[in-house]
C-alpha atoms as a PDB file:
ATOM      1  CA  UNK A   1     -15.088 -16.860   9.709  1.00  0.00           C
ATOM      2  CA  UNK A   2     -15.269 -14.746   6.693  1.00  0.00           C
ATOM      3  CA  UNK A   3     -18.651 -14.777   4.472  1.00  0.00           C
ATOM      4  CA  UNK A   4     -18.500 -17.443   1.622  1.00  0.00           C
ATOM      5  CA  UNK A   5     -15.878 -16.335  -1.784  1.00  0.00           C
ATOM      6  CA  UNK A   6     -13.841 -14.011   0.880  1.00  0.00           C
ATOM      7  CA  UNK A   7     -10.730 -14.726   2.261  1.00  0.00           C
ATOM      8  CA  UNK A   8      -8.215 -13.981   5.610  1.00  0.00           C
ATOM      9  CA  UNK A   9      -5.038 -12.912   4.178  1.00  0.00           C
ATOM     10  CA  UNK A  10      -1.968 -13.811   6.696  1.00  0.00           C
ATOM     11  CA  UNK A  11       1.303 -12.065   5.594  1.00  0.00           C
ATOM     12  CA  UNK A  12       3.625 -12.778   8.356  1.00  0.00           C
ATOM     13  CA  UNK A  13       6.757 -11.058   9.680  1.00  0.00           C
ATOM     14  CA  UNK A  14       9.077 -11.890  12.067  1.00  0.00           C
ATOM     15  CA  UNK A  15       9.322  -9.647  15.211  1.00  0.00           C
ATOM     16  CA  UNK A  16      11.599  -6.435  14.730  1.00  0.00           C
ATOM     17  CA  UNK A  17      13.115  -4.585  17.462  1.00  0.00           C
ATOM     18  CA  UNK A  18      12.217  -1.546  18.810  1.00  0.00           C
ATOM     19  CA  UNK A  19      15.103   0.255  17.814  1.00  0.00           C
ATOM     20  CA  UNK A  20      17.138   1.719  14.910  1.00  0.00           C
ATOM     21  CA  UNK A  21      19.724  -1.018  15.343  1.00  0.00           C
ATOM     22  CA  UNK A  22      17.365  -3.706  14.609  1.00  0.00           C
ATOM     23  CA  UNK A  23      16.212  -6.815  16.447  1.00  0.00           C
ATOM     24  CA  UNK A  24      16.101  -7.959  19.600  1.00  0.00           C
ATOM     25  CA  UNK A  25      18.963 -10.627  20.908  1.00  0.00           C
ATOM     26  CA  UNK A  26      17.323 -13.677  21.252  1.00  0.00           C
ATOM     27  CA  UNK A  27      14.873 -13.457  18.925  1.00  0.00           C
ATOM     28  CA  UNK A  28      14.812 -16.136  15.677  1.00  0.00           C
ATOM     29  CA  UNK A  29      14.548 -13.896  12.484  1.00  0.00           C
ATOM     30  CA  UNK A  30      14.009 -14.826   9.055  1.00  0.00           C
ATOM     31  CA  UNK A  31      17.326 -12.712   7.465  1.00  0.00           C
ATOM     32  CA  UNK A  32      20.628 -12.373   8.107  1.00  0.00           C
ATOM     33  CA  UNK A  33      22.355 -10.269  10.813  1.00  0.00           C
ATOM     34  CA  UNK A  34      25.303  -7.898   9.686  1.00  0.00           C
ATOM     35  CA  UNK A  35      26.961  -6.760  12.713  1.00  0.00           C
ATOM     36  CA  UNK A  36      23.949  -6.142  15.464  1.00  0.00           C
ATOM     37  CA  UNK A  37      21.916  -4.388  12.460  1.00  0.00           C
ATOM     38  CA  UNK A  38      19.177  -7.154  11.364  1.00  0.00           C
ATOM     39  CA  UNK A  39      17.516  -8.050   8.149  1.00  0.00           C
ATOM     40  CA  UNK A  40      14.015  -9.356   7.820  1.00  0.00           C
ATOM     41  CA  UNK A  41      12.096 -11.219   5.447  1.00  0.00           C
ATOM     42  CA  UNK A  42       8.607 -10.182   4.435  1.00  0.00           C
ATOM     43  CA  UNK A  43       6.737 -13.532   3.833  1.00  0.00           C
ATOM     44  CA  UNK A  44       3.074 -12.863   2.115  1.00  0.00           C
ATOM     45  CA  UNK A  45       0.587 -15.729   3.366  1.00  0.00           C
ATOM     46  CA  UNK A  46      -0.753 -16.665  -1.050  1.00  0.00           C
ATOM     47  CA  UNK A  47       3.789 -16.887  -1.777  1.00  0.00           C
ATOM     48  CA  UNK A  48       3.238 -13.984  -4.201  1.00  0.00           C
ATOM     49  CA  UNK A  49       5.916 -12.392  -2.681  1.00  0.00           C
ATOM     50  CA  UNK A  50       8.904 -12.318  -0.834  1.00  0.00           C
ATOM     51  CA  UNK A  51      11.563  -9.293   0.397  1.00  0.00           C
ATOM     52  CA  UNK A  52      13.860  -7.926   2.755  1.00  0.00           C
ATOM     53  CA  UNK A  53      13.458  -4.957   4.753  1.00  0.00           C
ATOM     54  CA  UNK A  54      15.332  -3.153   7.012  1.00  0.00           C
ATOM     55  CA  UNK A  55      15.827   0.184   8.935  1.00  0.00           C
ATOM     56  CA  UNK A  56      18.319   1.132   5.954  1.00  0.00           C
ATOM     57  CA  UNK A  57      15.597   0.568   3.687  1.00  0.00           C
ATOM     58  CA  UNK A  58      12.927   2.402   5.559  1.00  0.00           C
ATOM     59  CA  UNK A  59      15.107   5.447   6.464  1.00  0.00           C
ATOM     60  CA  UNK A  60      17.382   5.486   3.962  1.00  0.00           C
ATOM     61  CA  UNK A  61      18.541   4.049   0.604  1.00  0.00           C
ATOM     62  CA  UNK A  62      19.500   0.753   1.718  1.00  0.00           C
ATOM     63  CA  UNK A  63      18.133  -2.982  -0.134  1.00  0.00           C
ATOM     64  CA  UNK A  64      14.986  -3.871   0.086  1.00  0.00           C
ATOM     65  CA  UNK A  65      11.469  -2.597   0.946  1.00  0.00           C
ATOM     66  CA  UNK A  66       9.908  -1.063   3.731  1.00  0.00           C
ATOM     67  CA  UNK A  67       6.065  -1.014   5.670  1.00  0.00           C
ATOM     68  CA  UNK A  68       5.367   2.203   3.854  1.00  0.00           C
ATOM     69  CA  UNK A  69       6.113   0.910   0.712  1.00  0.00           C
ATOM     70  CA  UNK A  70       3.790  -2.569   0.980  1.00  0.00           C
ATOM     71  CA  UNK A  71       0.962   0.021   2.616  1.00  0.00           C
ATOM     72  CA  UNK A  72       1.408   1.808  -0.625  1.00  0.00           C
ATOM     73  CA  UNK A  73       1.884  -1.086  -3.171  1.00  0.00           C
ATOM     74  CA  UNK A  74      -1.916  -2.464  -1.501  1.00  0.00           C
ATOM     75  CA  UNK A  75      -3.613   0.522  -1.522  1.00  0.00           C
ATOM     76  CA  UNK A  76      -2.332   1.359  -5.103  1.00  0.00           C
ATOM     77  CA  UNK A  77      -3.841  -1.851  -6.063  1.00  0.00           C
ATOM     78  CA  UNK A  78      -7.055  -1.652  -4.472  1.00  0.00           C
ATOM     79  CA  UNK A  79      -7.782   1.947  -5.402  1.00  0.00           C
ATOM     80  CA  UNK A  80      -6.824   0.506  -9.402  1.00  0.00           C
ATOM     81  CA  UNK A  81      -9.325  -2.899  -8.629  1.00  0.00           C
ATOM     82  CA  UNK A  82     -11.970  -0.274  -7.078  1.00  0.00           C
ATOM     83  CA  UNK A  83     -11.574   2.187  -9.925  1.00  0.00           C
ATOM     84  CA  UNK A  84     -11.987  -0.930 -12.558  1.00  0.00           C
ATOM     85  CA  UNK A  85     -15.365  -2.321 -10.857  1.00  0.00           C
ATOM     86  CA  UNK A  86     -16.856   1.118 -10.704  1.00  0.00           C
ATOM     87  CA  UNK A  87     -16.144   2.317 -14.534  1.00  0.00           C
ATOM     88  CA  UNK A  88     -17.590  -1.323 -15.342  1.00  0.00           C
ATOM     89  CA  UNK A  89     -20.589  -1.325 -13.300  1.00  0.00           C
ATOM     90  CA  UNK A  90     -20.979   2.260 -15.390  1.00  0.00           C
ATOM     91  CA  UNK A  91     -21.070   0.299 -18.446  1.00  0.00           C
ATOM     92  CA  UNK A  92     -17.786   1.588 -19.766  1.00  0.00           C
ATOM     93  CA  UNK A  93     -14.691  -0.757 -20.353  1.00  0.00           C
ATOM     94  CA  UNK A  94     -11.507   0.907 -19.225  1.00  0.00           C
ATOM     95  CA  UNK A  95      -8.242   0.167 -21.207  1.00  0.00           C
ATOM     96  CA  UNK A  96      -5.800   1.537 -18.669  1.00  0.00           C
ATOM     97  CA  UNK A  97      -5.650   2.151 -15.075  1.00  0.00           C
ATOM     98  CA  UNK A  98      -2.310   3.190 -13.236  1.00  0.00           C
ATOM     99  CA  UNK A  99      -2.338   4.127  -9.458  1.00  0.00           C
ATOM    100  CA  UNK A 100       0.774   4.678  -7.253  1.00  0.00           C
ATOM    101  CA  UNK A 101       0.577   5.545  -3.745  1.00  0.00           C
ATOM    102  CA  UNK A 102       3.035   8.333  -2.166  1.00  0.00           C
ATOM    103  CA  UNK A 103       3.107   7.094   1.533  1.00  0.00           C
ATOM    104  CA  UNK A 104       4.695  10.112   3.949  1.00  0.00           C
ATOM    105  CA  UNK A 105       6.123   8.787   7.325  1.00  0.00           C
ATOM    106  CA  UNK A 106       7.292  11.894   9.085  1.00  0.00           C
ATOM    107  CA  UNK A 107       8.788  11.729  12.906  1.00  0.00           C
ATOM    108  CA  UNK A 108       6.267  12.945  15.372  1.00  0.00           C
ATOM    109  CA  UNK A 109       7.357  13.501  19.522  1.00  0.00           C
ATOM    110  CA  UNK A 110       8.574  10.590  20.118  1.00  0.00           C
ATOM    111  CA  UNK A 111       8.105   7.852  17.084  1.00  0.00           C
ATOM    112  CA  UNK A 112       7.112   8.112  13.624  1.00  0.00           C
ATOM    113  CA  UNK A 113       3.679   8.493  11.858  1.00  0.00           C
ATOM    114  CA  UNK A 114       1.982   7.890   8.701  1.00  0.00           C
ATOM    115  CA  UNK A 115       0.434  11.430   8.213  1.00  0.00           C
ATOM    116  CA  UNK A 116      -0.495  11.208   4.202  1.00  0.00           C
ATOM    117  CA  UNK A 117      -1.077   9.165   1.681  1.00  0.00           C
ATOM    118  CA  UNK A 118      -1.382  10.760  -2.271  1.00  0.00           C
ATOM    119  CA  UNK A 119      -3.342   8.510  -4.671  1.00  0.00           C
ATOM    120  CA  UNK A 120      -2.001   9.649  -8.012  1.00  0.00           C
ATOM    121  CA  UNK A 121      -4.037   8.063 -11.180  1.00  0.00           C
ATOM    122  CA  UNK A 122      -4.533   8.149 -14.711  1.00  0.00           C
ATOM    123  CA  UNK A 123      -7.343   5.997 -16.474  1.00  0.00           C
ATOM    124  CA  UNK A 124      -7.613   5.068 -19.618  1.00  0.00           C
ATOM    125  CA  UNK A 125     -11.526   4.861 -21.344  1.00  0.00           C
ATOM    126  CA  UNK A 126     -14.016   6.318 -23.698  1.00  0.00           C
ATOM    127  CA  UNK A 127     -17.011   7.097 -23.192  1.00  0.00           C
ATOM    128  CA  UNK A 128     -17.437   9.159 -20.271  1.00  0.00           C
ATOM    129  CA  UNK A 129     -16.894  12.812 -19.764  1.00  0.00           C
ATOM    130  CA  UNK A 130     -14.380  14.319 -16.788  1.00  0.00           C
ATOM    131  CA  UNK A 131     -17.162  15.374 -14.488  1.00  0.00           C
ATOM    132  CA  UNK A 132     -18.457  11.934 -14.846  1.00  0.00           C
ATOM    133  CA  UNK A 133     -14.983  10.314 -14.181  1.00  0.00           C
ATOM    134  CA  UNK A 134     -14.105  12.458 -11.340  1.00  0.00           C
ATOM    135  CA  UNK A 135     -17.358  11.459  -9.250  1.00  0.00           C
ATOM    136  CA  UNK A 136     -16.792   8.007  -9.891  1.00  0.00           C
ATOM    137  CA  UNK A 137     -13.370   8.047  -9.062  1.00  0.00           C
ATOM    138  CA  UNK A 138     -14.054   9.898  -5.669  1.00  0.00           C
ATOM    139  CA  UNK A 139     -16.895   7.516  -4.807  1.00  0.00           C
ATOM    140  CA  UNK A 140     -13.539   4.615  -5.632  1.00  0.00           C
ATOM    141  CA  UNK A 141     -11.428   6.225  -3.209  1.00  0.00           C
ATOM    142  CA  UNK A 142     -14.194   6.895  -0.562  1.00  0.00           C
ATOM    143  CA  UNK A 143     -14.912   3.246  -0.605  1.00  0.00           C
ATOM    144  CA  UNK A 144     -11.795   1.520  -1.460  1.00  0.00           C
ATOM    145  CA  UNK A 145     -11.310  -1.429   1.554  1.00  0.00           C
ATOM    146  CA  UNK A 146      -7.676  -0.005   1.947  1.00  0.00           C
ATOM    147  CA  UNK A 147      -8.531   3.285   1.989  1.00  0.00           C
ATOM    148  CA  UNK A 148     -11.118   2.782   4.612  1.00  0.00           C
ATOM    149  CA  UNK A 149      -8.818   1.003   6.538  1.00  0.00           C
ATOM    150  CA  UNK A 150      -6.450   3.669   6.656  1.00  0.00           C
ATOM    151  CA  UNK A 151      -9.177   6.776   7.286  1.00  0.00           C
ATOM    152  CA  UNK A 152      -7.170   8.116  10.139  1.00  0.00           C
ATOM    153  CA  UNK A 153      -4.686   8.979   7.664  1.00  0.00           C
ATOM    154  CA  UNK A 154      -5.269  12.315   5.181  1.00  0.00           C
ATOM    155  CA  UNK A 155      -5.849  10.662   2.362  1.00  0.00           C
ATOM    156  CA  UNK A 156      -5.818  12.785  -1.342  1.00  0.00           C
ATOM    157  CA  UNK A 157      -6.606  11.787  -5.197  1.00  0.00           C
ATOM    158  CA  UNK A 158      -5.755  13.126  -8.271  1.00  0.00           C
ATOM    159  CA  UNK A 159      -6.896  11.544 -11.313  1.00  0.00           C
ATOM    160  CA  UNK A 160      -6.350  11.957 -14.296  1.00  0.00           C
ATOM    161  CA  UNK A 161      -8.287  10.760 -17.712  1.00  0.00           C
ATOM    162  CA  UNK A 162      -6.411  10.319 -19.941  1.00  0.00           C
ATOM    163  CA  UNK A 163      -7.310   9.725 -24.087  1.00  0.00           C
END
């Protein structure tokens, strides 16, 4: 059970196949099948959101969103929530913070791998110097939940202040 004020988040997906050409025959899926290439639905467990994915939209330019893309989307977000708590716990009250998160999937032997992820941010706030912003903003991304979650993964920062 998680402590008091926390909660267990429950996206769900449906199953995917193991393939390029999608899911398994058989299988119910949430999307629509074009041919044998399936569609899925990305269902998060709050309703906040909801998208399609697909092999085309992993690998190439096709509709939708992909695993890399949500990995990148939460640990943008958390890094940015992080950053925010840290600046204010310094006292300082930050007008802008802007994260995006450059997932790389590359193919390794036989299957694919996340091998990096590049935090790229620019803050917003007086008061503090760059010296002092860079240590606090390495201390975010050393204990951001995501990105301790992901610590197998090469993991690199650059922020930026920004008046």
């Amino acid at each position: 059970m998680a402590p008091r004020g926390l909660a267990t988040k429950n996206p769900r997906s449906p199953p995917a196949g193991s393939s390029p050409e999608g899911g398994r025959e058989g299988e119910e899926h949430a999307g629509t099948q074009s041919g044998r290439r399936l569609e899925w639905n990305h269902h998060l467990g709050s309703g906040a959101f909801e998208g399609q994915y697909s092999f085309g939209s992993r690998f190439a330019d096709g509709v939708g969103t992909n695993p890399e893309e949500l990995i990148g989307a939460a640990h943008a977000g958390c890094y940015s929530m992080a950053l925010s708590g840290g600046l204010t716990r310094a006292g300082l009250n930050p007008e802008r913070i802007a994260t995006t998160a450059k997932v790389h999937i590359e193919k390794v032997a036989e299957g694919f791998k996340i091998t990096k992820i590049e935090l790229e941010n620019e803050t917003q706030v007086a008061g503090i110097d760059e010296a002092a912003f860079q240590e606090i903003a390495a201390k975010t991304k050393a204990g951001c939940p995501v990105s301790q979650a992901l610590a197998a993964v090469e993991i690199t920062l650059t922020a930026k202040l920004v008046a």
